[in-house]
N, C-alpha and C. Protein backbone atom coordinates (compact mmCIF):
# COMPACT_ATOMS: atom_id res chain seq x y z
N UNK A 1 -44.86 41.22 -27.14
CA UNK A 1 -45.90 41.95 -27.84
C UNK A 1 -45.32 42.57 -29.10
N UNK A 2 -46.24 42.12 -30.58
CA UNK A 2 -45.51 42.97 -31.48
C UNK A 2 -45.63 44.68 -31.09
N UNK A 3 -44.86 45.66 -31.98
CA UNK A 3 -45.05 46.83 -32.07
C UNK A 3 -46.16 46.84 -32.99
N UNK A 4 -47.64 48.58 -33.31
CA UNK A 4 -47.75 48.55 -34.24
C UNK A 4 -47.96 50.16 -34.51
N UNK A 5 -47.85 50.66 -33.21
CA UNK A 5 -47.70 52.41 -33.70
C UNK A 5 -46.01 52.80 -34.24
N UNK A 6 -45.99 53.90 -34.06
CA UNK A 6 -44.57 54.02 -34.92
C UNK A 6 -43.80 54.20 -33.46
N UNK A 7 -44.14 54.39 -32.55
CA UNK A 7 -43.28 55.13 -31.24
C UNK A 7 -43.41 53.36 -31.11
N UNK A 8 -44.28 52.83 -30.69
CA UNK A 8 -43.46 51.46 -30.94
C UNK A 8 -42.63 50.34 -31.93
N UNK A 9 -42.86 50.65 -32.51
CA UNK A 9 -41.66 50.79 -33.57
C UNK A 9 -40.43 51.39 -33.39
N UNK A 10 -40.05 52.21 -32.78
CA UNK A 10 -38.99 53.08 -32.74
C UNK A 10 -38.42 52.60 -31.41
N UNK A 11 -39.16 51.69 -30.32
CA UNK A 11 -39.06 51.13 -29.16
C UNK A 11 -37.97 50.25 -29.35
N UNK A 12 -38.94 49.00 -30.01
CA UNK A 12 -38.22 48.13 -30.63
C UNK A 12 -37.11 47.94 -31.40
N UNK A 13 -37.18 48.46 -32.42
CA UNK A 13 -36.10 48.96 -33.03
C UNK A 13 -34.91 49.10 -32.90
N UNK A 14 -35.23 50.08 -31.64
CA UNK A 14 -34.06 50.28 -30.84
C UNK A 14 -33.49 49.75 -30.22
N UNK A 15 -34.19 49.02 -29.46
CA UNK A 15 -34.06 48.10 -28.15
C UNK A 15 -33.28 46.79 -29.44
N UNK A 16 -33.99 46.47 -30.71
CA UNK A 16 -33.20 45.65 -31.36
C UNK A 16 -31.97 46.08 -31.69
N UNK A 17 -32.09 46.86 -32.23
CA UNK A 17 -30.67 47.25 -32.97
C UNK A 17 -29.72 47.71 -31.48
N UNK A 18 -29.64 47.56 -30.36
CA UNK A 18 -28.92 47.75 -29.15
C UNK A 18 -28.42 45.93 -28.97
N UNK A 19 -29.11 45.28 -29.35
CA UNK A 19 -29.33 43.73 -28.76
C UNK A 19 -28.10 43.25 -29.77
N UNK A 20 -28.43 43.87 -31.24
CA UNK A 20 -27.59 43.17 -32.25
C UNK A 20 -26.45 44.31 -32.17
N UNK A 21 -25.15 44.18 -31.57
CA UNK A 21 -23.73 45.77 -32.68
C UNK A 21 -23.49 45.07 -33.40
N UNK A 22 -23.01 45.68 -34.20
CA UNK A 22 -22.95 45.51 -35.80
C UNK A 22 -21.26 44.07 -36.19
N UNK A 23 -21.71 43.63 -36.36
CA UNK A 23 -20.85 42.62 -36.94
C UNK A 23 -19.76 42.63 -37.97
N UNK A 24 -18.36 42.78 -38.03
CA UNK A 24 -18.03 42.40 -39.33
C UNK A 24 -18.22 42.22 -40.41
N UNK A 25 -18.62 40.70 -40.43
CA UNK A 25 -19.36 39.89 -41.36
C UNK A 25 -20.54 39.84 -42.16
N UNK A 26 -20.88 40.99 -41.62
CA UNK A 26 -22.13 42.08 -42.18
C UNK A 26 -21.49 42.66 -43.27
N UNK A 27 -20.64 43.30 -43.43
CA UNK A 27 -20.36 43.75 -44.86
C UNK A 27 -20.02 45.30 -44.40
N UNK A 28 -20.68 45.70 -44.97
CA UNK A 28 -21.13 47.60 -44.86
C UNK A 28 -21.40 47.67 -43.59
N UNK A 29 -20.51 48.90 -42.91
CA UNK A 29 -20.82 49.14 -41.56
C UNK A 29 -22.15 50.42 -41.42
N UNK A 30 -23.18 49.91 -40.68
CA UNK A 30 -24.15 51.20 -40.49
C UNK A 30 -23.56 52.38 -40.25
N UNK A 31 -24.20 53.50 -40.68
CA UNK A 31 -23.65 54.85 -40.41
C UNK A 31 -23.98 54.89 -38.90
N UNK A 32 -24.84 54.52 -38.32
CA UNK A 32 -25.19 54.93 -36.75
C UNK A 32 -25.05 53.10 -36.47
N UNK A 33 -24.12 53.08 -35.30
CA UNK A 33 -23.96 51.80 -34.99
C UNK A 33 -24.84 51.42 -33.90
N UNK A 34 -25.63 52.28 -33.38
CA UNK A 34 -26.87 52.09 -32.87
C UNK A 34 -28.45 51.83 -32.77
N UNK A 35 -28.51 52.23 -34.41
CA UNK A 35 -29.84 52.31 -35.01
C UNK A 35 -29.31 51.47 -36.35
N UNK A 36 -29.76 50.55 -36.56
CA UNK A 36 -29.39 49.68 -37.94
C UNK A 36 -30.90 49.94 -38.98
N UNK A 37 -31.73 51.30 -38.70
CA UNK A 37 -33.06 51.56 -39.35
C UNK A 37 -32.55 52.39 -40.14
N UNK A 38 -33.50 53.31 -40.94
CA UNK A 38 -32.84 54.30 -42.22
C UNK A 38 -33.89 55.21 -41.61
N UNK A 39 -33.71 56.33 -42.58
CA UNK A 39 -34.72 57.48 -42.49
C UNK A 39 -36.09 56.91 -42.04
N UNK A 40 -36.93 58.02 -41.56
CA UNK A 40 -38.15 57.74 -42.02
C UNK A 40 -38.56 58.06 -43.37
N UNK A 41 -40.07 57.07 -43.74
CA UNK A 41 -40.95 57.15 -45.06
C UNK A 41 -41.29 58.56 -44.20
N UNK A 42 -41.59 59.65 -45.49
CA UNK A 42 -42.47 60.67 -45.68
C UNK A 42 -44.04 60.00 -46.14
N UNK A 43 -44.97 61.19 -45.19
CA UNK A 43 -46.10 60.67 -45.68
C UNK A 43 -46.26 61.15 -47.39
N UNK A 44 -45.48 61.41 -48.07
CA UNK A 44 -45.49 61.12 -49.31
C UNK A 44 -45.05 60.20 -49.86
N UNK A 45 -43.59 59.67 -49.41
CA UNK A 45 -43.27 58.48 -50.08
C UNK A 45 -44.48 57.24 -49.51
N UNK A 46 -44.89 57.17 -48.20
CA UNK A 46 -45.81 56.37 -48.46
C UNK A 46 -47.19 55.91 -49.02
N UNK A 47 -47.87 57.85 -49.24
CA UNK A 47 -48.87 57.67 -50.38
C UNK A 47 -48.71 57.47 -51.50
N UNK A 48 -47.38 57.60 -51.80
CA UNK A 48 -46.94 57.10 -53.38
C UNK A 48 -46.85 55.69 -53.84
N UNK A 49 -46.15 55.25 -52.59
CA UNK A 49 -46.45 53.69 -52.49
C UNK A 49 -47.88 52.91 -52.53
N UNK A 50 -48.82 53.40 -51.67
CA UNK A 50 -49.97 53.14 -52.04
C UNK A 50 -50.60 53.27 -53.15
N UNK A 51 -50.17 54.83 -53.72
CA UNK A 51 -51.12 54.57 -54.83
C UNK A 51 -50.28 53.91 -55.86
N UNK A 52 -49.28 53.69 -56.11
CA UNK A 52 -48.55 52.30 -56.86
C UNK A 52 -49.18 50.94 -56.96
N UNK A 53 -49.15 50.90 -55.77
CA UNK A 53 -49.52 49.52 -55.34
C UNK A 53 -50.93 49.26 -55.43
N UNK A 54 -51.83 50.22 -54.96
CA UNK A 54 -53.44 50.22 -55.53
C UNK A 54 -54.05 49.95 -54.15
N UNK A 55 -53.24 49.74 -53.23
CA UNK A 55 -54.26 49.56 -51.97
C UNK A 55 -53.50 50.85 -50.36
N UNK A 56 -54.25 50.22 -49.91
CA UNK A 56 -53.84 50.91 -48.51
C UNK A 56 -52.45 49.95 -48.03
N UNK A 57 -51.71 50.27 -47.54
CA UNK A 57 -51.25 49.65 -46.21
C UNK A 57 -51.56 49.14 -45.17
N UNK A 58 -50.88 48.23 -44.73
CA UNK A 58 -51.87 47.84 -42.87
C UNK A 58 -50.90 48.55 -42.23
N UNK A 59 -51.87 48.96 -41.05
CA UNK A 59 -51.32 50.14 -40.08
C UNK A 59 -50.21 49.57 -39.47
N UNK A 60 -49.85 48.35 -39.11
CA UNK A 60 -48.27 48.00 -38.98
C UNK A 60 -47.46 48.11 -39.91
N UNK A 61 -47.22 48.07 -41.10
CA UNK A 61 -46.11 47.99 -41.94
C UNK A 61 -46.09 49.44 -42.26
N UNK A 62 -47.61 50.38 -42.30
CA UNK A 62 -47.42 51.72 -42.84
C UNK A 62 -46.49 52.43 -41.61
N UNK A 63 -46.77 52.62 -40.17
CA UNK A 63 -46.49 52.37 -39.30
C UNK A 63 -44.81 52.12 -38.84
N UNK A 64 -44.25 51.49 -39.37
CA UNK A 64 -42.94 50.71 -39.62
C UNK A 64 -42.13 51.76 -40.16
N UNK A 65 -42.61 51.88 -41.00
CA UNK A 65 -42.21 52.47 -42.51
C UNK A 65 -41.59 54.06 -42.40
N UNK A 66 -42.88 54.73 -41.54
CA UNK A 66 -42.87 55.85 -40.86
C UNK A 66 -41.67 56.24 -39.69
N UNK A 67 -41.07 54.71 -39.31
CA UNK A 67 -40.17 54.94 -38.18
C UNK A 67 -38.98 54.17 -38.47
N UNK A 68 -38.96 53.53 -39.84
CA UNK A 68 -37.49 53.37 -40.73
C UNK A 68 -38.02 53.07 -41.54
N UNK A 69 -37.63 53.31 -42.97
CA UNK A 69 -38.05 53.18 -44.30
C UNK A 69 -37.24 52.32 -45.05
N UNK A 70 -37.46 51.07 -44.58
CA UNK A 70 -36.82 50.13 -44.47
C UNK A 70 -35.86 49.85 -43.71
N UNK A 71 -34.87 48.93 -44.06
CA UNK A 71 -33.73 48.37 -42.62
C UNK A 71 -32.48 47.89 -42.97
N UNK A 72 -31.49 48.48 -42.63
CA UNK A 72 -30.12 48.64 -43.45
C UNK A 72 -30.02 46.84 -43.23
N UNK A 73 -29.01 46.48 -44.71
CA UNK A 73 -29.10 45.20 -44.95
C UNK A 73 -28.24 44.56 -44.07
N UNK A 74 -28.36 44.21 -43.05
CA UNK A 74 -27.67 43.26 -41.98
C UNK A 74 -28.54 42.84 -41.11
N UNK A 75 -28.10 41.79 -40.14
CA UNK A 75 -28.70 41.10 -39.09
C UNK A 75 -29.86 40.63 -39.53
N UNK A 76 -30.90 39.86 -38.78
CA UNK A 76 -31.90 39.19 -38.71
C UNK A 76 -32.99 39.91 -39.80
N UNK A 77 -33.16 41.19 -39.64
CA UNK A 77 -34.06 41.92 -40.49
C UNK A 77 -33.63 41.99 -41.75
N UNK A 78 -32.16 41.66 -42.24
CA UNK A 78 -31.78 41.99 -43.77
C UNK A 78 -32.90 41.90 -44.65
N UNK A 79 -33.03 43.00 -45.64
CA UNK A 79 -34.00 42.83 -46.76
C UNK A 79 -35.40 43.55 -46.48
N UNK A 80 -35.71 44.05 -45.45
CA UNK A 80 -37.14 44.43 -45.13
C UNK A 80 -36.93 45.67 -46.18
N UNK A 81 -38.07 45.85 -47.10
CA UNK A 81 -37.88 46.71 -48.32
C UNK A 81 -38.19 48.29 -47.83
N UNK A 82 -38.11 49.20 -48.22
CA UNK A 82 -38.66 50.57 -48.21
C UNK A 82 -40.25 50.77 -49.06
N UNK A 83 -40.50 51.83 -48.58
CA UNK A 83 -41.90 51.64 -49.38
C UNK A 83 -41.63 51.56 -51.15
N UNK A 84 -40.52 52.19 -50.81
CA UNK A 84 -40.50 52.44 -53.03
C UNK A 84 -40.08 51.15 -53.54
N UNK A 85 -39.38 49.97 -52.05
CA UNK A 85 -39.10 48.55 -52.66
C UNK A 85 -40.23 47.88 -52.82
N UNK A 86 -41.50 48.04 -51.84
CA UNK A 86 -42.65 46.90 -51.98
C UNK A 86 -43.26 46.21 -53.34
N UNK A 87 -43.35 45.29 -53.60
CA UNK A 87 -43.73 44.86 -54.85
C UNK A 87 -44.89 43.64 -54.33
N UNK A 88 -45.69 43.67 -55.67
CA UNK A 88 -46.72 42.27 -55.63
C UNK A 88 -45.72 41.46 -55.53
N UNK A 89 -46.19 40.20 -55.63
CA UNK A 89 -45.33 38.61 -55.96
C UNK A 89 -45.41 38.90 -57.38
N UNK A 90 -46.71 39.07 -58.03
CA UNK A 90 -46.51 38.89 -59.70
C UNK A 90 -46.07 40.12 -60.67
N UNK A 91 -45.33 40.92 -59.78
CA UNK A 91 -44.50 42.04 -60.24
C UNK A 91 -44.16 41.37 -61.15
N UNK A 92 -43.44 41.93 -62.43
CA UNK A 92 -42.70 41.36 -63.66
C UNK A 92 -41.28 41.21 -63.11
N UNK A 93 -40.81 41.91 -62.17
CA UNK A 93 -39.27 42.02 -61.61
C UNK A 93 -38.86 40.54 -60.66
N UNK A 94 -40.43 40.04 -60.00
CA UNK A 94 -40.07 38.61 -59.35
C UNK A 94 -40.81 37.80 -60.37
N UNK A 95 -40.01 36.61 -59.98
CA UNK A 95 -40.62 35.16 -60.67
C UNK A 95 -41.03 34.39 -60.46
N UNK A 96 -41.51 34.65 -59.11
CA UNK A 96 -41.67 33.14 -58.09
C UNK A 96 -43.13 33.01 -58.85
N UNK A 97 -44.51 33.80 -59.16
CA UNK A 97 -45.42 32.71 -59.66
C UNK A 97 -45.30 32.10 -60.65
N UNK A 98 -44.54 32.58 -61.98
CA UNK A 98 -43.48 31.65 -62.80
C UNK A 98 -42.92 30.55 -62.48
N UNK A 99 -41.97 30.14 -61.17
CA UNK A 99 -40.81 29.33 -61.23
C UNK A 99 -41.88 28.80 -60.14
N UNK A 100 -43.14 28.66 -59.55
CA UNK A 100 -44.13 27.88 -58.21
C UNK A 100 -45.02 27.53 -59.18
N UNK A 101 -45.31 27.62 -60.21
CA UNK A 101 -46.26 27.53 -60.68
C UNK A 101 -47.35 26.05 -60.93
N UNK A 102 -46.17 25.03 -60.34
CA UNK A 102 -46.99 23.61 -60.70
C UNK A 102 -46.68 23.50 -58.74
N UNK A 103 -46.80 24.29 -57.86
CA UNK A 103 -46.77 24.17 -56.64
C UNK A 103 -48.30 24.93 -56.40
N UNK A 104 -49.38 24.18 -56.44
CA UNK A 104 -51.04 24.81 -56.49
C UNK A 104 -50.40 25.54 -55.15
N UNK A 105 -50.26 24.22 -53.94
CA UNK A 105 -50.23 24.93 -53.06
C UNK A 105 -49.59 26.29 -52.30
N UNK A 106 -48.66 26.05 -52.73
CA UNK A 106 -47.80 27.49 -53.00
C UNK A 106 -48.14 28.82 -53.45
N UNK A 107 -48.69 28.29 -54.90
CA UNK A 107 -49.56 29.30 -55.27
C UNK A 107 -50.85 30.15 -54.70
N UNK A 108 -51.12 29.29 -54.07
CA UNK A 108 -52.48 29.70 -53.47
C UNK A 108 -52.27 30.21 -52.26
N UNK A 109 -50.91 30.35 -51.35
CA UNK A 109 -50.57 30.94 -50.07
C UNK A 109 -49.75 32.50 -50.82
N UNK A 110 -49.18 32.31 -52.15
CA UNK A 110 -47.90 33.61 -52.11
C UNK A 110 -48.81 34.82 -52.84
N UNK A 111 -49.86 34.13 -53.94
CA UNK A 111 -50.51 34.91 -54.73
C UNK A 111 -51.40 36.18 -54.01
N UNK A 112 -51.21 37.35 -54.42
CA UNK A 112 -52.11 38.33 -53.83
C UNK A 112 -51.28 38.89 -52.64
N UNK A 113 -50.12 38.54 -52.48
CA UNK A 113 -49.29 39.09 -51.34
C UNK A 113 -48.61 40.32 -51.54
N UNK A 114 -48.12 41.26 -50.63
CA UNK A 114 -46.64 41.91 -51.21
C UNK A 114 -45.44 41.16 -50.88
N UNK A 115 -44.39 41.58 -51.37
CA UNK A 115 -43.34 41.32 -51.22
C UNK A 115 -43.01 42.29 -50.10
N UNK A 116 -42.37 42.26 -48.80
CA UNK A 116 -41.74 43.42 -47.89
C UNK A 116 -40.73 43.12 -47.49
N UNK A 117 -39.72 41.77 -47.57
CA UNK A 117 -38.64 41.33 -47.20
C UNK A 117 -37.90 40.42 -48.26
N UNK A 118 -36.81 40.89 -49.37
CA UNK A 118 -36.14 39.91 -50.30
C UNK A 118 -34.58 40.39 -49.64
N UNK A 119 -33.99 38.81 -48.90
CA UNK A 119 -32.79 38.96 -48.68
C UNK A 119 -31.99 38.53 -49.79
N UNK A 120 -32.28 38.81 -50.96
CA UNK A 120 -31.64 38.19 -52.28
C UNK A 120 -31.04 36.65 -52.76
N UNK A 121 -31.56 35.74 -51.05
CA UNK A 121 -31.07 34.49 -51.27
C UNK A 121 -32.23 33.58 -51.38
N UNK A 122 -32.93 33.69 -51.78
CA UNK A 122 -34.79 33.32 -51.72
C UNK A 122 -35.43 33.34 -50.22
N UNK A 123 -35.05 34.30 -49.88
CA UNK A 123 -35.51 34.18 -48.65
C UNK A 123 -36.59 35.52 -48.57
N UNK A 124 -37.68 35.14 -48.71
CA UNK A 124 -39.41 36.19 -48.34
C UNK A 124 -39.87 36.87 -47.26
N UNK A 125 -40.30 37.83 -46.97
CA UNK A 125 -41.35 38.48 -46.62
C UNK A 125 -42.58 38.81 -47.27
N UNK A 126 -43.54 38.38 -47.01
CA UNK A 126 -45.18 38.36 -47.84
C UNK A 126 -45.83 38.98 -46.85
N UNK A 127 -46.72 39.63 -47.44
CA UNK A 127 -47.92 40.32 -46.62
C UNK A 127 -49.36 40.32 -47.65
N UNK A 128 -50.15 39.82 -46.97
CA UNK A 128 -51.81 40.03 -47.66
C UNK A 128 -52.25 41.53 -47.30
N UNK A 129 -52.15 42.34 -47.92
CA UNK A 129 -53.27 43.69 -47.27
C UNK A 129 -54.15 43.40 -47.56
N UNK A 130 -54.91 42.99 -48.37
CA UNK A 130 -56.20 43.69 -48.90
C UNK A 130 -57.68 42.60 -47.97
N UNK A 131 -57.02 41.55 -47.70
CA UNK A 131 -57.83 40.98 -46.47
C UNK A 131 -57.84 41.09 -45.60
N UNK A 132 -59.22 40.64 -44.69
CA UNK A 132 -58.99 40.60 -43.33
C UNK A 132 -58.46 39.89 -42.64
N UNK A 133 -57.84 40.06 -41.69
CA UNK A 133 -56.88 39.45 -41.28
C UNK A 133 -56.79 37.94 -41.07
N UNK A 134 -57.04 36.65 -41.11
CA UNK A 134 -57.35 35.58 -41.19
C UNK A 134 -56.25 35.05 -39.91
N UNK A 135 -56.69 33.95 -39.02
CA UNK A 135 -55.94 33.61 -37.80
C UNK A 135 -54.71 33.09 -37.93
N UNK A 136 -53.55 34.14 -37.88
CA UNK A 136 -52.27 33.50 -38.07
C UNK A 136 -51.92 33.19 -40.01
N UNK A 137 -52.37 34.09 -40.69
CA UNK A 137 -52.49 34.10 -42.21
C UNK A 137 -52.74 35.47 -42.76
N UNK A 138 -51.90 36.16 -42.48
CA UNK A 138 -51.47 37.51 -43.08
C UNK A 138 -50.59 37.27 -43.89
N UNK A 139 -49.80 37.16 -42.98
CA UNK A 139 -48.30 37.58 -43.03
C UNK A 139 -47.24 36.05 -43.19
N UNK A 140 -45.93 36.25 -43.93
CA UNK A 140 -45.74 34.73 -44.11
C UNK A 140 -43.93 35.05 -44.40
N UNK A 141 -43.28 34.42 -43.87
CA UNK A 141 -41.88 34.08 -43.75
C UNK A 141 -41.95 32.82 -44.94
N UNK A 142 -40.88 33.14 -45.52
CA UNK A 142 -40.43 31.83 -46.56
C UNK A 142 -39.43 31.59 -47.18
N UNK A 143 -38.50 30.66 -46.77
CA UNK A 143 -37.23 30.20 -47.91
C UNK A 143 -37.51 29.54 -48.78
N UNK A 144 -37.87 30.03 -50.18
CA UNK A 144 -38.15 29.49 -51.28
C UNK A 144 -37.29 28.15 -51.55
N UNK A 145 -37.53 27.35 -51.81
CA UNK A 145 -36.91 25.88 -52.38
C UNK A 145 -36.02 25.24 -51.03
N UNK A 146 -36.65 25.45 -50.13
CA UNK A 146 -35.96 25.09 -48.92
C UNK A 146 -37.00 23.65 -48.72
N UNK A 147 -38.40 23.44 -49.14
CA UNK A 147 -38.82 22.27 -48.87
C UNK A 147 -39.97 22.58 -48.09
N UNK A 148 -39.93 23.52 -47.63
CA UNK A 148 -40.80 24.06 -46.48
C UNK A 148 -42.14 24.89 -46.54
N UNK A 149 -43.23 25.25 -46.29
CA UNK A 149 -44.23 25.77 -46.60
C UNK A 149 -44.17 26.91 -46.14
N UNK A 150 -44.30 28.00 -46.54
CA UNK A 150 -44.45 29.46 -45.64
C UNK A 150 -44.81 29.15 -44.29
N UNK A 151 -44.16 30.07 -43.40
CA UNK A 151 -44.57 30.37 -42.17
C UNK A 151 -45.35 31.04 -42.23
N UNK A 152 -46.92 30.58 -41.14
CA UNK A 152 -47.80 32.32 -41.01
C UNK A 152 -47.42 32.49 -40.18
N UNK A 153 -47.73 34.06 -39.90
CA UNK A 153 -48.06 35.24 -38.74
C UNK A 153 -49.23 35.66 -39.00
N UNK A 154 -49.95 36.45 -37.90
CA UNK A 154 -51.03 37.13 -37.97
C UNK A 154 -51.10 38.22 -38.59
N UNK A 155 -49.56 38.87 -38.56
CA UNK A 155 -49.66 40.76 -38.85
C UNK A 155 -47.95 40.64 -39.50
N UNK A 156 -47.62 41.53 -39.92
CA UNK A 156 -46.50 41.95 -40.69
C UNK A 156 -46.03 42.09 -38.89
N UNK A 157 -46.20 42.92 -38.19
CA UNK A 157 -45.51 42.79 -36.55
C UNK A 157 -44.97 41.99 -36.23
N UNK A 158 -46.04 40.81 -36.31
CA UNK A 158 -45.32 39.64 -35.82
C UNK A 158 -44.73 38.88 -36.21
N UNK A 159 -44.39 39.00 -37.50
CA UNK A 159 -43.73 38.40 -38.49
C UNK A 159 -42.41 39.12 -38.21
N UNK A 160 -42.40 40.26 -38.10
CA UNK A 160 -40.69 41.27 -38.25
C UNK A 160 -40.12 40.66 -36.57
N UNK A 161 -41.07 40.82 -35.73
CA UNK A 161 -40.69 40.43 -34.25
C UNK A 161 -40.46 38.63 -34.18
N UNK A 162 -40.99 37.77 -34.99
CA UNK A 162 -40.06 36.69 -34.76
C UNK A 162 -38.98 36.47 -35.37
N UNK A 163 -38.78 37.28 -36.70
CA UNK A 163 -37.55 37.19 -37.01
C UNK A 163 -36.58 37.95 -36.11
N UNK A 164 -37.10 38.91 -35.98
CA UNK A 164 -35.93 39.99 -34.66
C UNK A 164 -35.52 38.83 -33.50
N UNK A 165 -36.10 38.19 -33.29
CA UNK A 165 -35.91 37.10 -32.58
C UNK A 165 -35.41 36.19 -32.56
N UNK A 166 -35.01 35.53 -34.00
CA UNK A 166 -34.43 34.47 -34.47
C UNK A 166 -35.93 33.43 -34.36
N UNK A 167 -36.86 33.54 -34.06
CA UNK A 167 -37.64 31.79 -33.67
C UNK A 167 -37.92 31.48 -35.19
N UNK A 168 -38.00 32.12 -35.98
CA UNK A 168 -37.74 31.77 -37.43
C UNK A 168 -36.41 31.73 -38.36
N UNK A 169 -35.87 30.95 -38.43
CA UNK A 169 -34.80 31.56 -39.46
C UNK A 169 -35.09 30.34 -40.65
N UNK A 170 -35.37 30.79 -41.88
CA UNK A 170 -35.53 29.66 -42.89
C UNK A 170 -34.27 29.37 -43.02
N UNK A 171 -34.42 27.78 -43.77
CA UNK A 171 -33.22 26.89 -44.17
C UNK A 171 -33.06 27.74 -45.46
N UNK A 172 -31.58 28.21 -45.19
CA UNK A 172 -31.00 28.21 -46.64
C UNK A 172 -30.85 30.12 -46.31
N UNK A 173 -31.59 30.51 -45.04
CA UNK A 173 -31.06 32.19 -44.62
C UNK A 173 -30.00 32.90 -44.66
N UNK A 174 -29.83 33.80 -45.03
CA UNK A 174 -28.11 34.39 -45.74
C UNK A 174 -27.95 34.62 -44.26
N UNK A 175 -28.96 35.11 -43.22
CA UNK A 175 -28.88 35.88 -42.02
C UNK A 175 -28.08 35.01 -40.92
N UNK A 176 -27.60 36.22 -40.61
CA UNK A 176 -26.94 35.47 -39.36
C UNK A 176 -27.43 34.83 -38.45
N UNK A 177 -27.03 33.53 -37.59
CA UNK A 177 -28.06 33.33 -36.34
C UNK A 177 -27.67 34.36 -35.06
N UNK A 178 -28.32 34.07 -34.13
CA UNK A 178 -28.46 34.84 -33.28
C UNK A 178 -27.64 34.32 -32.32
């Protein structure tokens, strides 16, 4: 079951970051080798984020956010952003509708998304807020130029919980396997 209150969130979390100790090869050792999460978002940093961004949050990622504000860069989760990281796709800072742009289809799955996961190796986290939820088309895993079409999920949840999982890992993932 994904998490989507914050006490589940903080379940999980835990129960993940217990599953994964911290690796070497990770780089930077977490300050708590038990919790690989960061602070919590203040409900200010996350109304700030919203009103940045121009919409609401979905109650899973706001949710999330509230019970680590983002996720220190290692293991399976590397890259899940903080609220002050979230960005559109057509932020001026990413390029992907630039560099997809003769990919219709592409275009037409990344456009209108946020960004909530850049492991700096083209490897995505996308989220649709502003729709309703569509079956298994929220939420979308993607290794850019890997060949491959986004993965859906239904919810940003279940998207963070199959990666916590490994049943996703895109070709070309900086992340470790499991």
């Amino acid at each position: 079951m994904s998490p989507t209150s914050s006490a589940e969130w903080q379940q999980f979390l835990t129960e993940f970051s217990a599953r994964r100790p911290y690796a070497p090869e990770w780089g930077a050792q977490p300050p708590n080798q038990e919790w690989h999460g960061r602070e919590p978002a203040t409900e200010a940093e996350l109304s700030a984020a919203e009103q940045r961004l121009g919409t609401d949050l979905p109650p899973d990622l706001r949710n999330f956010l509230a019970c680590s504000n983002g996720w220190q860069n290692l293991d399976e989760l590397y890259g899940l952003h903080s609220a002050a990281e979230l960005r559109w796709v057509n932020d001026p800072q990413h390029d992907l509708l630039d560099v997809w742009s003769s990919f219709e289809e592409i275009i037409e799955v990344i456009s209108g998304c946020l960004i909530v996961l850049d492991d700096g190796s083209g490897v995505y986290g996308l989220l649709r807020p502003n729709e309703q939820p569509k079956p298994n088309q929220q939420a979308y895993s993607w290794a850019a130029g890997d060949g491959e079409d986004p993965v859906p999920y239904p919810s940003f949840s279940a998207m963070v919980t199959a990666l916590a999982e490994g049943a996703h890992q895109p070709a070309g993932s900086g992340r470790p396997s499991s």
